[in-house]
N, C-alpha and C. Protein backbone atom coordinates (compact mmCIF):
# COMPACT_ATOMS: atom_id res chain seq x y z
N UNK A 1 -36.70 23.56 6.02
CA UNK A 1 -38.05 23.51 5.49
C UNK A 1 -38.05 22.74 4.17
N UNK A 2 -39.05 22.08 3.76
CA UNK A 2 -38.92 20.69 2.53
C UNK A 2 -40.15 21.66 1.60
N UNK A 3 -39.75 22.28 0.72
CA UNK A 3 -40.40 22.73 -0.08
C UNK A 3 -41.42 21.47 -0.78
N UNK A 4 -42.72 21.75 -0.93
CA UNK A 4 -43.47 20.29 -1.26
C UNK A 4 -44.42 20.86 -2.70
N UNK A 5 -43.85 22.06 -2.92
CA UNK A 5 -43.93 22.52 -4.66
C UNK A 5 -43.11 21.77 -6.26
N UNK A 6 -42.07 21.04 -5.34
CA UNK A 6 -41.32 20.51 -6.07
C UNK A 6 -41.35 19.36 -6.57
N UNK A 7 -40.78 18.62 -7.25
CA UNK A 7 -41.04 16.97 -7.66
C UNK A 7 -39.12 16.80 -8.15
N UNK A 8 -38.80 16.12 -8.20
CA UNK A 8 -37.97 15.38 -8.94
C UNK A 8 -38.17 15.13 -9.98
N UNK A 9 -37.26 15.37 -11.29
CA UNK A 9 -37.07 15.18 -12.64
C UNK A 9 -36.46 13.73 -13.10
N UNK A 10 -36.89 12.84 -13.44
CA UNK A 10 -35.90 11.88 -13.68
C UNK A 10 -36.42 11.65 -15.21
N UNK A 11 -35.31 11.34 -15.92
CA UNK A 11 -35.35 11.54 -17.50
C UNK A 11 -35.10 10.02 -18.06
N UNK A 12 -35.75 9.32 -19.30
CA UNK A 12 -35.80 8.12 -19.52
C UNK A 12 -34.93 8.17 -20.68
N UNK A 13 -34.25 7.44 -21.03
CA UNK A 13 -33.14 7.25 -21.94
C UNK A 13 -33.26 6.07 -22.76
N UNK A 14 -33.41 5.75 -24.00
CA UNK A 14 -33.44 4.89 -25.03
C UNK A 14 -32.24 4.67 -25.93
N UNK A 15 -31.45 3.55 -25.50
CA UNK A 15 -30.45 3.13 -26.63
C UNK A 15 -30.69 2.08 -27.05
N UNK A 16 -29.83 2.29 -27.98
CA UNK A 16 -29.87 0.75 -29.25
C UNK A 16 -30.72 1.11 -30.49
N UNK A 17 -31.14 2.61 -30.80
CA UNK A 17 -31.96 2.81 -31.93
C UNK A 17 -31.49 2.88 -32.91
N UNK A 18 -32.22 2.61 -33.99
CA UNK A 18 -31.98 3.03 -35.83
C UNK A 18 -30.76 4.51 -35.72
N UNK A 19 -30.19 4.41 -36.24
CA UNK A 19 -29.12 5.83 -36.63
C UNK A 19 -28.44 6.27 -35.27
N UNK A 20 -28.95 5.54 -34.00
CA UNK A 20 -27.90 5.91 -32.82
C UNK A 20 -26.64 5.38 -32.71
N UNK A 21 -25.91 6.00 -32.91
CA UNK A 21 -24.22 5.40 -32.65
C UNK A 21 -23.71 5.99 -31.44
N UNK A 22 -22.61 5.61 -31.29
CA UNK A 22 -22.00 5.74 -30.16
C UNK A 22 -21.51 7.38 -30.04
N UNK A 23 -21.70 8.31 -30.84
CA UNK A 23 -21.60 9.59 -30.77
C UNK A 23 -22.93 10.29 -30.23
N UNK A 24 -23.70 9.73 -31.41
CA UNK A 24 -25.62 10.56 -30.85
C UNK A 24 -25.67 10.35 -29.26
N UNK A 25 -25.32 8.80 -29.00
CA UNK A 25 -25.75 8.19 -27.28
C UNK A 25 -24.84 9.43 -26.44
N UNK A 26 -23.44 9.31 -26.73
CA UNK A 26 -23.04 10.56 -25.95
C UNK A 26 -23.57 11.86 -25.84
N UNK A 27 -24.17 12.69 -27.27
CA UNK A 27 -24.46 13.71 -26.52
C UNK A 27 -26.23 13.53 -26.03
N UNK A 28 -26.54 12.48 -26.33
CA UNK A 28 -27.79 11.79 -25.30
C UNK A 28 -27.68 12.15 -23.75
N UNK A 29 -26.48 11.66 -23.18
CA UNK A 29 -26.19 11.54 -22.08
C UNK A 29 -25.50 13.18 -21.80
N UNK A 30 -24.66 13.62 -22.72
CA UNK A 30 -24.23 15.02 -22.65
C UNK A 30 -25.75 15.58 -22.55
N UNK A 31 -26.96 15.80 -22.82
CA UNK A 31 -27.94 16.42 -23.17
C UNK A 31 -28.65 16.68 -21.88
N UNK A 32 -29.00 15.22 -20.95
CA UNK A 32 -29.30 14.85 -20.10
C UNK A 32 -28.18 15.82 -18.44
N UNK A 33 -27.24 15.61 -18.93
CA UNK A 33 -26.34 16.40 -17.22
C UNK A 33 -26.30 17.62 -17.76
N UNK A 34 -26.43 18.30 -19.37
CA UNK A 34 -27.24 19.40 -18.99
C UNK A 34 -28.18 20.34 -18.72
N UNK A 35 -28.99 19.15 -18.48
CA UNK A 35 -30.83 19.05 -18.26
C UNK A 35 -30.98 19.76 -17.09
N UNK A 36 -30.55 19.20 -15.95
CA UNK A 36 -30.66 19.55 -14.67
C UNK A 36 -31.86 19.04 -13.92
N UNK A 37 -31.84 18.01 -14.70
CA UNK A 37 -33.17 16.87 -14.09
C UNK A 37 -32.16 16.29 -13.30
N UNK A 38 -33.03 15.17 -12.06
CA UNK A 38 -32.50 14.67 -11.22
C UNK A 38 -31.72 13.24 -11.34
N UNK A 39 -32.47 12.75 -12.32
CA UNK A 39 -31.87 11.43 -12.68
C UNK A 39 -32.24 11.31 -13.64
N UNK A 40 -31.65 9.64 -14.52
CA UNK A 40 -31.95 9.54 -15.39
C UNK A 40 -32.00 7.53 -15.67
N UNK A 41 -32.83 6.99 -16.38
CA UNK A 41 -32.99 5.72 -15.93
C UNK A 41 -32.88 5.29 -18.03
N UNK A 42 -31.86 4.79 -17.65
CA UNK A 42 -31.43 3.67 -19.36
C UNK A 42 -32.05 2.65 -19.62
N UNK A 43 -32.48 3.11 -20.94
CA UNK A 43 -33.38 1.49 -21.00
C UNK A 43 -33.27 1.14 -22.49
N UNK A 44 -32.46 -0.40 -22.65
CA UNK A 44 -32.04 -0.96 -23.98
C UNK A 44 -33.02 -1.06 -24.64
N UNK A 45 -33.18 -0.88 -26.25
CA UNK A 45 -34.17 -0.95 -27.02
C UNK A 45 -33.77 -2.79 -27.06
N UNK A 46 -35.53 -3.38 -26.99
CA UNK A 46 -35.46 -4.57 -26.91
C UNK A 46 -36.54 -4.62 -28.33
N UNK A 47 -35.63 -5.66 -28.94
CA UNK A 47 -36.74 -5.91 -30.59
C UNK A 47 -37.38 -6.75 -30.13
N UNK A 48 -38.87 -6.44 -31.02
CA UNK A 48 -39.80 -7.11 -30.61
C UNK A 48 -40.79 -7.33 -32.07
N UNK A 49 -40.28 -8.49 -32.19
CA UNK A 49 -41.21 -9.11 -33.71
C UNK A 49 -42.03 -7.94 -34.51
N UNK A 50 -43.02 -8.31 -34.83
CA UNK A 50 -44.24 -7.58 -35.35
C UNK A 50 -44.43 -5.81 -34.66
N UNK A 51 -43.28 -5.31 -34.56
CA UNK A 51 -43.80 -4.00 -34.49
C UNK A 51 -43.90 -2.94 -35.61
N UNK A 52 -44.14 -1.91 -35.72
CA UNK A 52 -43.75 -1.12 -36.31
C UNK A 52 -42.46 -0.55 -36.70
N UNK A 53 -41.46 -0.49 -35.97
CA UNK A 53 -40.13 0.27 -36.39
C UNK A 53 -39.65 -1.76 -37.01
N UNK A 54 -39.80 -3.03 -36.20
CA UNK A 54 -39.55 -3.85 -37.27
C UNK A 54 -39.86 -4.01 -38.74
N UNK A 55 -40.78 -4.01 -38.84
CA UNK A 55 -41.91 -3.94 -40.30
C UNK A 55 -40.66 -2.35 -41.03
N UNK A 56 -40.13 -1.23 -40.68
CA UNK A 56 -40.25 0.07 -41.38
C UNK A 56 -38.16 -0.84 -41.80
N UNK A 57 -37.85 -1.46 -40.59
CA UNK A 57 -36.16 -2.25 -40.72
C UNK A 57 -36.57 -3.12 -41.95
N UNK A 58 -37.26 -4.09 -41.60
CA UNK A 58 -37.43 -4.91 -42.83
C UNK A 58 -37.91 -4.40 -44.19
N UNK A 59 -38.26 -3.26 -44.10
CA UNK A 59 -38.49 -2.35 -45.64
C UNK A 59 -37.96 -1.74 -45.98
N UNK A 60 -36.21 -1.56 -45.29
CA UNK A 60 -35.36 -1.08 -45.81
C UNK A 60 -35.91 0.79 -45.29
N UNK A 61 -36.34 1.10 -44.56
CA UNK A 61 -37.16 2.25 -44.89
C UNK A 61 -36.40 2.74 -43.10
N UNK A 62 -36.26 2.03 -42.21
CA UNK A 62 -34.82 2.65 -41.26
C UNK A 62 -33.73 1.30 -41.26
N UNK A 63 -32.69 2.02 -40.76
CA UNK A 63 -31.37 0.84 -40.25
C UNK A 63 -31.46 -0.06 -39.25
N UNK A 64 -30.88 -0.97 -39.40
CA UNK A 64 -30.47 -2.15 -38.55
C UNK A 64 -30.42 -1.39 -36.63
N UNK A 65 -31.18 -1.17 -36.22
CA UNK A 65 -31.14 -0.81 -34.30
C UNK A 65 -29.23 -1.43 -34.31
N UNK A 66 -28.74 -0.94 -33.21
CA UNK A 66 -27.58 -1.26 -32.33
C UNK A 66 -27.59 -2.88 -32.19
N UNK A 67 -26.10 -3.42 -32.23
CA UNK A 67 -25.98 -4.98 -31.77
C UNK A 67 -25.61 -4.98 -30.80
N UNK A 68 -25.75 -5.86 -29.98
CA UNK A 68 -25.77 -5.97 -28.64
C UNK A 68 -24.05 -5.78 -28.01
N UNK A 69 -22.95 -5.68 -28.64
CA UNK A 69 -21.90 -5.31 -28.55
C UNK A 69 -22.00 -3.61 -28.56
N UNK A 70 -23.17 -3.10 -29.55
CA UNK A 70 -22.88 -1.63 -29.36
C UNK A 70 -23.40 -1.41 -28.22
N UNK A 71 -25.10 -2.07 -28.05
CA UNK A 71 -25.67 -1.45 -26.51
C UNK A 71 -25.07 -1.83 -25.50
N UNK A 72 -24.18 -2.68 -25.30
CA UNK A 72 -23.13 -3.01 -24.37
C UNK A 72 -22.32 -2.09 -23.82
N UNK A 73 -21.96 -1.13 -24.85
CA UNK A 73 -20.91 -0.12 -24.79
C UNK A 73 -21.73 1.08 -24.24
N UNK A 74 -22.84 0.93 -24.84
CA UNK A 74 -23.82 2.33 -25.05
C UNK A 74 -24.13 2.12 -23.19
N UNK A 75 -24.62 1.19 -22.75
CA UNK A 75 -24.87 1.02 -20.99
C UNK A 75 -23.52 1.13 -20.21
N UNK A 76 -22.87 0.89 -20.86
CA UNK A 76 -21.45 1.34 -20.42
C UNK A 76 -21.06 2.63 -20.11
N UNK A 77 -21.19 3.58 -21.01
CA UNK A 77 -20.96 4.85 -21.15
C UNK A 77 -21.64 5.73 -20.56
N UNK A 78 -23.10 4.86 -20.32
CA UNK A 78 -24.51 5.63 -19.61
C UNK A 78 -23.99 5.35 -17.65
């Protein structure tokens, strides 16, 4: 019998942010398998000119996002 009360959980994942290192991303992913959601879908922070978290980098006011050597690692690990 297909229970049709249910849905699937799938959880969205953001790397490459301000203050994420390669420890936070792990227990990101540690956080996530002990979620007990069904999946989970990675998605690289892509900079994008004129936003807001650019404008707050360029004011010194958060850190430099992940270089593409870290999110490399970070999709790696995911």
């Amino acid at each position: 019998m297909i229970a049709t009360d249910q849905a699937p959980i799938v959880i969205d994942l953001l790397y490459g942010l301000p203050y994420q290192n390669l420890d936070v991303w792990q227990q990101d992913l540690n956080d996530f398998l002990d979620s007990g959601a069904h999946g989970v879908d990675l998605y690289q922070l892509i900079e994008m000119g004129n936003t807001p978290m650019g404008k707050m980098v360029e004011q010194g006011r958060l850190p430099e996002p992940a270089d593409t050597m870290t999110k490399a690692s970070m999709f790696e690990m995911g």
